[in-house]
N, C-alpha and C. Protein backbone atom coordinates (compact mmCIF):
# COMPACT_ATOMS: atom_id res chain seq x y z
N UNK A 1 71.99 140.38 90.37
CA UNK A 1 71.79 139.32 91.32
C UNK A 1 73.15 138.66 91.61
N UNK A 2 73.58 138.28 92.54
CA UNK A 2 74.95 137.53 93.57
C UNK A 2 74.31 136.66 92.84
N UNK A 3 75.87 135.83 92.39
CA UNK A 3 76.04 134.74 92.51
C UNK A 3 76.14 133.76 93.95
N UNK A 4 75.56 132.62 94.12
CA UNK A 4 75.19 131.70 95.07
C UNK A 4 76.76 131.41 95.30
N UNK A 5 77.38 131.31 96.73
CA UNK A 5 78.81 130.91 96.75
C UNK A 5 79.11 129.43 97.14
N UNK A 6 79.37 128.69 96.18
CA UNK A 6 79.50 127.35 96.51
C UNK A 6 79.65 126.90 97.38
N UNK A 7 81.48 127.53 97.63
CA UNK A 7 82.18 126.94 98.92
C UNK A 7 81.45 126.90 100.05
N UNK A 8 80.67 128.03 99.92
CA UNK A 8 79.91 128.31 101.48
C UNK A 8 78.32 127.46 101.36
N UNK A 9 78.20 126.92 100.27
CA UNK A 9 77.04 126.28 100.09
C UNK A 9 77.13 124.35 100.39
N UNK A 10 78.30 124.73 99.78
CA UNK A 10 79.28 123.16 100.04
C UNK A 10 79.11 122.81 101.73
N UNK A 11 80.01 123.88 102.49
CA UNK A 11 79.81 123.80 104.15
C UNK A 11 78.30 123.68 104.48
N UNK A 12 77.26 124.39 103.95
CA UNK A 12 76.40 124.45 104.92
C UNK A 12 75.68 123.01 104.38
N UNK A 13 76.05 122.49 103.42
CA UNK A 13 75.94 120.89 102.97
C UNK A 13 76.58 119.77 103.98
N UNK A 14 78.04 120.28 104.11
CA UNK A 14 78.47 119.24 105.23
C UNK A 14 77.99 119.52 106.32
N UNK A 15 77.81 120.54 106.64
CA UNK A 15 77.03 120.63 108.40
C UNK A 15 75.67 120.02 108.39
N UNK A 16 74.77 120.17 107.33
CA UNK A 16 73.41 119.21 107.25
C UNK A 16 73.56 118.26 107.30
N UNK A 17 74.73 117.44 106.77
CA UNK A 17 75.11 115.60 106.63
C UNK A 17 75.41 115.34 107.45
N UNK A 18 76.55 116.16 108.56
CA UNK A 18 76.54 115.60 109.36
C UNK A 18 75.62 115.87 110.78
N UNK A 19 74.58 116.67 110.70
CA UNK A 19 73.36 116.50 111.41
C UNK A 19 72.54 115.27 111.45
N UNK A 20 72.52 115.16 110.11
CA UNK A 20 72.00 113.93 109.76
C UNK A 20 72.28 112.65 110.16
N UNK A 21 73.19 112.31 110.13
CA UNK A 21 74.53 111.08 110.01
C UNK A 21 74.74 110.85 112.01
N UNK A 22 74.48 112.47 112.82
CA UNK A 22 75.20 112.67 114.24
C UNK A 22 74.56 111.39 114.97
N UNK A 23 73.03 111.65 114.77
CA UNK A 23 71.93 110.77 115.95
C UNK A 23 71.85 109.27 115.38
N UNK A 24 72.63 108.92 114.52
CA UNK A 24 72.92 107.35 113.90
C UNK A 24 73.95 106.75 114.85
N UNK A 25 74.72 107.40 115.79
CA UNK A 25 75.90 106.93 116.25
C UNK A 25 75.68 106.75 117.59
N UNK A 26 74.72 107.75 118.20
CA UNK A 26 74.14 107.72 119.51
C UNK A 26 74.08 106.70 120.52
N UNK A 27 73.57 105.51 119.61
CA UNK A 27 73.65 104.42 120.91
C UNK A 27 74.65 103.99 121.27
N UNK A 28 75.70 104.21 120.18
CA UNK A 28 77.02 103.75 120.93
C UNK A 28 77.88 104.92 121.77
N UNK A 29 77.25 106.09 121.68
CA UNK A 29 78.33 107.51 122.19
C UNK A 29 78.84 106.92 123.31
N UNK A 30 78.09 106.35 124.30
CA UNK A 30 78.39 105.58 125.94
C UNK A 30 79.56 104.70 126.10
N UNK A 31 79.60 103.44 124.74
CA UNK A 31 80.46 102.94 125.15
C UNK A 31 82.08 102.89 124.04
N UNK A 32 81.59 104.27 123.06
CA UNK A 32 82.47 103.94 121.91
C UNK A 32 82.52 105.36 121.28
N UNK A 33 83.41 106.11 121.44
CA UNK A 33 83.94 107.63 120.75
C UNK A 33 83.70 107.67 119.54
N UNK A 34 83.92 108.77 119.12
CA UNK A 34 84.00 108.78 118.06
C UNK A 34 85.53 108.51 117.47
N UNK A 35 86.11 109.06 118.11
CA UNK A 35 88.14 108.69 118.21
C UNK A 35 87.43 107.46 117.98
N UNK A 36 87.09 106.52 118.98
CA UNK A 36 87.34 104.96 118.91
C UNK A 36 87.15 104.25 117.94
N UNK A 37 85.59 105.12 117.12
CA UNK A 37 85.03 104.64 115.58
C UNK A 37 85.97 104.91 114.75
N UNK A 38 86.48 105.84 114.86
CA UNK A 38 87.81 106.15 113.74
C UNK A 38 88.72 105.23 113.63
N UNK A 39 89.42 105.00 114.99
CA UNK A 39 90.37 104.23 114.86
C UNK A 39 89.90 102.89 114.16
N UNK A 40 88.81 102.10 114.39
CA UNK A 40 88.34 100.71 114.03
C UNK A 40 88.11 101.15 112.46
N UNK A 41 87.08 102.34 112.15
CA UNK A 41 87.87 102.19 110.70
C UNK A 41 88.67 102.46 109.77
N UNK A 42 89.77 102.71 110.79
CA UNK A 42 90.73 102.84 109.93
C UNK A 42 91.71 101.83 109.69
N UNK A 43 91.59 101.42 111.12
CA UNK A 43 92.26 99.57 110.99
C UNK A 43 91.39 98.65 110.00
N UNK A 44 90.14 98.88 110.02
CA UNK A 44 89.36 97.96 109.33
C UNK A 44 89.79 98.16 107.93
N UNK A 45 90.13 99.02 107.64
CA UNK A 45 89.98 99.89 105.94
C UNK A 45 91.90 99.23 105.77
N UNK A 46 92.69 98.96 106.82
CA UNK A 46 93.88 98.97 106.57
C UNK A 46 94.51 97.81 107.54
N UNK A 47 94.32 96.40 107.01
CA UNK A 47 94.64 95.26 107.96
C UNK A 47 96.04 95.46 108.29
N UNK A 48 97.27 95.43 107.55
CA UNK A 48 98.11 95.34 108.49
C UNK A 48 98.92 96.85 109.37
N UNK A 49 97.93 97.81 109.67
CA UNK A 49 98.55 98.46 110.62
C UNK A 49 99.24 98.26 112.03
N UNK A 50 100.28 99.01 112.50
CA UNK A 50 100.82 98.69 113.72
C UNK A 50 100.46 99.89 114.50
N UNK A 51 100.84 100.17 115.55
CA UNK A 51 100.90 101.52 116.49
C UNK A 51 101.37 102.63 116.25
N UNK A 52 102.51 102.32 115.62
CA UNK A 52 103.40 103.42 114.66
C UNK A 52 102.59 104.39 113.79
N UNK A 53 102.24 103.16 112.88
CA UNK A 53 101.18 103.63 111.37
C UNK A 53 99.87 103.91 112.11
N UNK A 54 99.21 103.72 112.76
CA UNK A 54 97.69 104.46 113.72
C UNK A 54 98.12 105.61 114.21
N UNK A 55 99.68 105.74 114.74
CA UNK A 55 99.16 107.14 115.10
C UNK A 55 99.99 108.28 114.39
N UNK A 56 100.63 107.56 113.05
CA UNK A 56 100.71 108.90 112.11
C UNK A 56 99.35 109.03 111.38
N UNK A 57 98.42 107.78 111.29
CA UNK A 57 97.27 108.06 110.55
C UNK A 57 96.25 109.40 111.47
N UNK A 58 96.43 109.09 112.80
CA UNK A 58 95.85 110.19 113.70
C UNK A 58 96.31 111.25 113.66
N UNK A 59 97.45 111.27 113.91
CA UNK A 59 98.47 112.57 114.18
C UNK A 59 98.61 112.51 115.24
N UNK A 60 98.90 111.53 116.46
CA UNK A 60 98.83 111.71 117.59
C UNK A 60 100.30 110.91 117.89
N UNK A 61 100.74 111.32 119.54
CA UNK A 61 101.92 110.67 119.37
C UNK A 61 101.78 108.71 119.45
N UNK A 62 102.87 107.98 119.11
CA UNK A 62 102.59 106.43 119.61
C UNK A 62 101.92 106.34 121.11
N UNK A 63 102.06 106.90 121.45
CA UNK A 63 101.63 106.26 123.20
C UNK A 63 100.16 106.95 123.40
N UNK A 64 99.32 107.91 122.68
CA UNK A 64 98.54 108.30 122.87
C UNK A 64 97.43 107.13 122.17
N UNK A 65 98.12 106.57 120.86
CA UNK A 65 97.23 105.70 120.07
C UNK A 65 96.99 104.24 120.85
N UNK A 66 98.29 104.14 121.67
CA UNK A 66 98.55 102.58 122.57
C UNK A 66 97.50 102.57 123.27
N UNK A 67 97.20 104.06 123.74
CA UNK A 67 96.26 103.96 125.27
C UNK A 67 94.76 103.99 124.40
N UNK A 68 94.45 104.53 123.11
CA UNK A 68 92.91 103.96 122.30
C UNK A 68 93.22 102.44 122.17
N UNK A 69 93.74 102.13 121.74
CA UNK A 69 93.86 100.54 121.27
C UNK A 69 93.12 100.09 122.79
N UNK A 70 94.45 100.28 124.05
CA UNK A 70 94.26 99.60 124.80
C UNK A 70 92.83 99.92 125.48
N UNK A 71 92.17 100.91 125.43
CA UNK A 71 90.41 100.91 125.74
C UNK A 71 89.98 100.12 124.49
N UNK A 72 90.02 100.29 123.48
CA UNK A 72 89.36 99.35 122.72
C UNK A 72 89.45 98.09 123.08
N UNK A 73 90.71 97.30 123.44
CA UNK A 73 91.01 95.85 123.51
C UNK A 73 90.24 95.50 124.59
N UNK A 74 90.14 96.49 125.78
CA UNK A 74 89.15 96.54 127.06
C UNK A 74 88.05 95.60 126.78
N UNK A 75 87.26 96.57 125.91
CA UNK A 75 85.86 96.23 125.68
C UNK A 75 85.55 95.18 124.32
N UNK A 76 86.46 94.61 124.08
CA UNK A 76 86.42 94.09 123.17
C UNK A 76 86.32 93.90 121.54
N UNK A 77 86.85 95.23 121.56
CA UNK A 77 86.70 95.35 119.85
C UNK A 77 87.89 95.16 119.05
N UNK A 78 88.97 95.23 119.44
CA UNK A 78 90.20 95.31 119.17
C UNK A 78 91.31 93.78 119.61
N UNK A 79 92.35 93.31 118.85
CA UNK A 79 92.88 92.70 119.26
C UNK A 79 94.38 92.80 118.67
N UNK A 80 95.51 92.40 119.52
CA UNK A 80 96.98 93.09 119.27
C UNK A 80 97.37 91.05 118.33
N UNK A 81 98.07 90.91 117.52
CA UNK A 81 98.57 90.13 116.82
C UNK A 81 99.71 90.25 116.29
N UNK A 82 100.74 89.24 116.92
CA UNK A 82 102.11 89.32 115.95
C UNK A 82 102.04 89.04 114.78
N UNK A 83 102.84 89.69 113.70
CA UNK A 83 102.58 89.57 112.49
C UNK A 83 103.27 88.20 111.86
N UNK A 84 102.97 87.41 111.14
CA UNK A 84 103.24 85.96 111.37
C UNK A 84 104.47 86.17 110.48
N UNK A 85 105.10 87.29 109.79
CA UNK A 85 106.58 87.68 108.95
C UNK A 85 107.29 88.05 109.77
N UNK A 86 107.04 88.67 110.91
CA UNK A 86 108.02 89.38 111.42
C UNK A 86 106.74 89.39 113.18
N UNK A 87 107.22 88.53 114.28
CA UNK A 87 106.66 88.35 115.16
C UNK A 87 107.04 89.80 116.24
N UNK A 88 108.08 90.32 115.62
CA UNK A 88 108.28 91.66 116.98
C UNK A 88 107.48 92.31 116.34
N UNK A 89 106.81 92.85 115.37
CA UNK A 89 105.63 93.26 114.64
C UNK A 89 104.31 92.87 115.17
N UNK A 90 103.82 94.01 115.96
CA UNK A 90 102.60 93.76 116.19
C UNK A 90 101.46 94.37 116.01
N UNK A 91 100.34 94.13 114.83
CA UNK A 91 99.33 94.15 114.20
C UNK A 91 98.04 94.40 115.12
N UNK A 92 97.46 95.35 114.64
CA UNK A 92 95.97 95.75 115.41
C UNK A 92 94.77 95.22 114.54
N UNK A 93 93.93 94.34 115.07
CA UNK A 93 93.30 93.91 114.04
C UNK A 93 92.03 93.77 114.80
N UNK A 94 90.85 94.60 114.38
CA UNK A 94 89.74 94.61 114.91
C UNK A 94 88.78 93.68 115.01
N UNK A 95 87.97 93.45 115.95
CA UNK A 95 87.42 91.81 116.23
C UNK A 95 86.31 91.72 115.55
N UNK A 96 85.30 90.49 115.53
CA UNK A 96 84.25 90.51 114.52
C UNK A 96 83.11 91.43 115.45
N UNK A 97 83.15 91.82 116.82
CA UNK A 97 82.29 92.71 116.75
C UNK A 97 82.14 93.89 117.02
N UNK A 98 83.70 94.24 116.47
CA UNK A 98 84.01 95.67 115.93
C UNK A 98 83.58 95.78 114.37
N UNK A 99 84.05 94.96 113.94
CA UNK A 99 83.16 94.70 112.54
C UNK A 99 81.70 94.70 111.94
N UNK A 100 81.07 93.87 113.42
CA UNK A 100 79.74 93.87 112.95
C UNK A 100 79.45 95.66 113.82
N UNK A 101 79.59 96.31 114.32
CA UNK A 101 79.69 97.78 115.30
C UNK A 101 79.70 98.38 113.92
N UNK A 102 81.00 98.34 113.25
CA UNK A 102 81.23 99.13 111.98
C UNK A 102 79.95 99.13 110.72
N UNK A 103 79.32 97.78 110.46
CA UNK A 103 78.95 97.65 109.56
C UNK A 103 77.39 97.90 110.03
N UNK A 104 76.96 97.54 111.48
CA UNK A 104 75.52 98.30 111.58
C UNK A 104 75.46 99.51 111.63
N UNK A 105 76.64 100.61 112.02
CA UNK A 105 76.83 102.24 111.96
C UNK A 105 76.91 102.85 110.90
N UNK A 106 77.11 101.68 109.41
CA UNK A 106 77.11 102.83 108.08
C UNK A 106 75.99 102.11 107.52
N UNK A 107 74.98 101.12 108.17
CA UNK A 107 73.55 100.65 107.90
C UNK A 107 72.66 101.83 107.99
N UNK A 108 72.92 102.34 109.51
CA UNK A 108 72.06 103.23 109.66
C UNK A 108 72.36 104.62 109.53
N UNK A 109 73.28 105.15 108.85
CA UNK A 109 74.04 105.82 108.64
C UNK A 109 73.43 106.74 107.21
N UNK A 110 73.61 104.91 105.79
CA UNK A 110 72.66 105.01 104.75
C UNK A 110 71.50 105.16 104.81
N UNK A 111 71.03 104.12 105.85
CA UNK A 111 69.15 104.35 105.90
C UNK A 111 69.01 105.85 106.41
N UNK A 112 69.84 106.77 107.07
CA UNK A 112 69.38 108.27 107.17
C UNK A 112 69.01 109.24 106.44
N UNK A 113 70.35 108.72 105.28
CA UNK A 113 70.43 109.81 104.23
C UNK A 113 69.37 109.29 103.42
N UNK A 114 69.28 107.96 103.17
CA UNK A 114 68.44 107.83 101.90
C UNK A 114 66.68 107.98 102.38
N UNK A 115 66.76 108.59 103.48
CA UNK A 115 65.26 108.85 104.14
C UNK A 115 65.29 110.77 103.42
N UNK A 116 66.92 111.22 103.85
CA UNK A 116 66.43 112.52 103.03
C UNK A 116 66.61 112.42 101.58
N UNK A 117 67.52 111.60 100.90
CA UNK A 117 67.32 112.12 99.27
C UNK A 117 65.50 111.62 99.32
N UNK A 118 65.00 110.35 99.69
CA UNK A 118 63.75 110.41 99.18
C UNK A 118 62.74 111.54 99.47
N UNK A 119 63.11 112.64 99.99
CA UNK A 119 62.49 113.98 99.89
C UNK A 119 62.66 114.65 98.53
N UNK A 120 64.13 114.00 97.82
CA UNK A 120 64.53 115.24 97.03
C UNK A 120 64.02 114.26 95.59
N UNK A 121 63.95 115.20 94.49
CA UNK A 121 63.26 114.73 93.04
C UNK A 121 64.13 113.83 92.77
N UNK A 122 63.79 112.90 91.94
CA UNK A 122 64.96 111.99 91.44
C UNK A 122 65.91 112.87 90.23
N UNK A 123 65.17 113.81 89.46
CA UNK A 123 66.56 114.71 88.91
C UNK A 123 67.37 115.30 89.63
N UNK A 124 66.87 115.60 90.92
CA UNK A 124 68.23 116.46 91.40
C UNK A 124 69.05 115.49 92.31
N UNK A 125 68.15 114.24 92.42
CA UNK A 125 68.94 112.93 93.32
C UNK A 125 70.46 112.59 92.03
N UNK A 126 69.90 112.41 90.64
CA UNK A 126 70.82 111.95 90.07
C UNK A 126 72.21 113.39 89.63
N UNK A 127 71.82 114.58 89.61
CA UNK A 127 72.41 115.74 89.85
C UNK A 127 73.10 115.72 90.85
N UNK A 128 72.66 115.25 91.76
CA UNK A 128 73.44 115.49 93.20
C UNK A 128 74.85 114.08 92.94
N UNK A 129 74.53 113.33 92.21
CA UNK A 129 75.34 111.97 92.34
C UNK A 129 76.26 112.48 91.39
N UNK A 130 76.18 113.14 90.41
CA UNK A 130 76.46 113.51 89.09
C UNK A 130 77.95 114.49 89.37
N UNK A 131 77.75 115.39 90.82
CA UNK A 131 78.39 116.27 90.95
C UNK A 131 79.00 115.93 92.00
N UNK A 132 78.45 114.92 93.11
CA UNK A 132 79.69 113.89 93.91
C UNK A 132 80.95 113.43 93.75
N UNK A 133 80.68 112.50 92.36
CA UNK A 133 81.66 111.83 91.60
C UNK A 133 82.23 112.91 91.14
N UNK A 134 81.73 114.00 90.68
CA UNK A 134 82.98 115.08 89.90
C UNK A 134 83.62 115.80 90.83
N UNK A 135 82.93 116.40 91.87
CA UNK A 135 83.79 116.51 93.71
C UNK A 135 84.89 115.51 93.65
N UNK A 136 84.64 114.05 94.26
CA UNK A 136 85.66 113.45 94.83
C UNK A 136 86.97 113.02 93.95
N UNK A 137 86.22 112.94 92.41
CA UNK A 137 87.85 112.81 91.44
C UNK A 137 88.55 114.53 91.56
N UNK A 138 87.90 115.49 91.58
CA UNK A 138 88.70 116.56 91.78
C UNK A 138 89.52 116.44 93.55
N UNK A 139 89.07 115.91 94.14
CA UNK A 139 89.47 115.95 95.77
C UNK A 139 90.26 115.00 95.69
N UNK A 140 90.46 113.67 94.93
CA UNK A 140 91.36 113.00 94.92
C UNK A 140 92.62 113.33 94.54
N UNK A 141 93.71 112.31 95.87
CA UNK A 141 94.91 112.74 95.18
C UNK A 141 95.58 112.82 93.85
N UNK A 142 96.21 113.48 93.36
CA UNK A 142 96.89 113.54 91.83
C UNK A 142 98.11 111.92 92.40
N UNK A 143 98.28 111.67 91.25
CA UNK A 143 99.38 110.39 91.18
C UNK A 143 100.57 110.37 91.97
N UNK A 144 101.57 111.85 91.48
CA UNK A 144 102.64 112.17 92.26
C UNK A 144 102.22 112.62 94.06
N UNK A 145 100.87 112.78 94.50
CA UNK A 145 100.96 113.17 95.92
C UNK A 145 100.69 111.89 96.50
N UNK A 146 100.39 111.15 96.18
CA UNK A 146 100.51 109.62 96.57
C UNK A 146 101.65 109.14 97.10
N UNK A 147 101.63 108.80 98.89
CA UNK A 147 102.43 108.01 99.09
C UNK A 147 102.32 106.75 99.30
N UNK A 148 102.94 105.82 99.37
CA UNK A 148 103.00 104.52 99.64
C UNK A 148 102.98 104.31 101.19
N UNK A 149 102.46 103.49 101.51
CA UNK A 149 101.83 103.08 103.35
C UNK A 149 103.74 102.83 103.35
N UNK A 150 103.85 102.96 104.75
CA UNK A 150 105.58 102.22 104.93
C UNK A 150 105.54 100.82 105.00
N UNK A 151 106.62 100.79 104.48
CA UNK A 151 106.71 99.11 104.92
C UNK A 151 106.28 98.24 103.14
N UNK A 152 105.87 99.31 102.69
CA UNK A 152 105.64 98.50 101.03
C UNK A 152 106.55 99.08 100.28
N UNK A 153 107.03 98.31 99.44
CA UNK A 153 108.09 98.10 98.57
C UNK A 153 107.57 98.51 96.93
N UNK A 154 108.27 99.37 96.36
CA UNK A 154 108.26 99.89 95.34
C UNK A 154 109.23 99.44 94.40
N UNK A 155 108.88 99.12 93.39
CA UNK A 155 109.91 98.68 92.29
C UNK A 155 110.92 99.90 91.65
């Protein structure tokens, strides 16, 4: 008998999650990308980013990230702020109802999934958690691949 191949069991895991996870985002597809969700949380996850730091976090060039910001700032989710250390420094800092956008999209996001683990047994619910946590410390960076955000100071 074959052994079951993880890796390929792993993928057809992420393609179910994110089936799952796709039709949670829907009501906003109209007025808000998925680029656009990214960007908000990634500013959200990282207050003092600038334009620079968004679009090495993207990979995109500066002027491609200026022109998301600037649809975001459009519609209101986004707002540009000099940084009160250094005022030619200017800070992207997402508004409270990019915030509240963010925080009802991983509401319903959880309420999806936890509609399917309650299909699954609670041994293989706590199995499944068991082998998450041992996934993401193996997926996490090692110490030395760690860089420091720019702009922070190392002793």
């Amino acid at each position: 008998m074959e052994q079951p191949d993880l890796a390929a069991a792993i993928d057809a895991a992420a393609e179910a999650l994110v089936r799952v996870l796709d039709p949670t985002g829907s009501r906003h597809q109209m007025t808000v990308s998925p680029t656009q969700l990214r960007v908000l949380s990634l500013l959200s996850a990282r207050p003092r980013t600038n334009v620079n730091r968004l679009a090495e976090l993207l990979d995109v060039v500066p002027s491609s990230a200026s022109r998301l910001c600037d649809r975001l700032e459009a519609i209101g989710l986004l707002r540009r702020v000099a940084d009160p250390r250094d005022r030619r420094e200017v800070r992207l800092v997402p508004t409270a109802a990019a915030e509240a956008l963010l925080r009802e999209l991983t509401e319903r996001r959880h309420r999806a999934v936890r509609a399917v683990l309650e299909r699954m047994p609670s041994r293989t619910q706590h199995e499944l958690l068991l082998s998450l946590l041992a996934f993401g410390q193996a997926a996490a960076p090692t110490p030395a691949a760690v860089q420091p955000e720019p702009g922070t100071r190392t002793a």
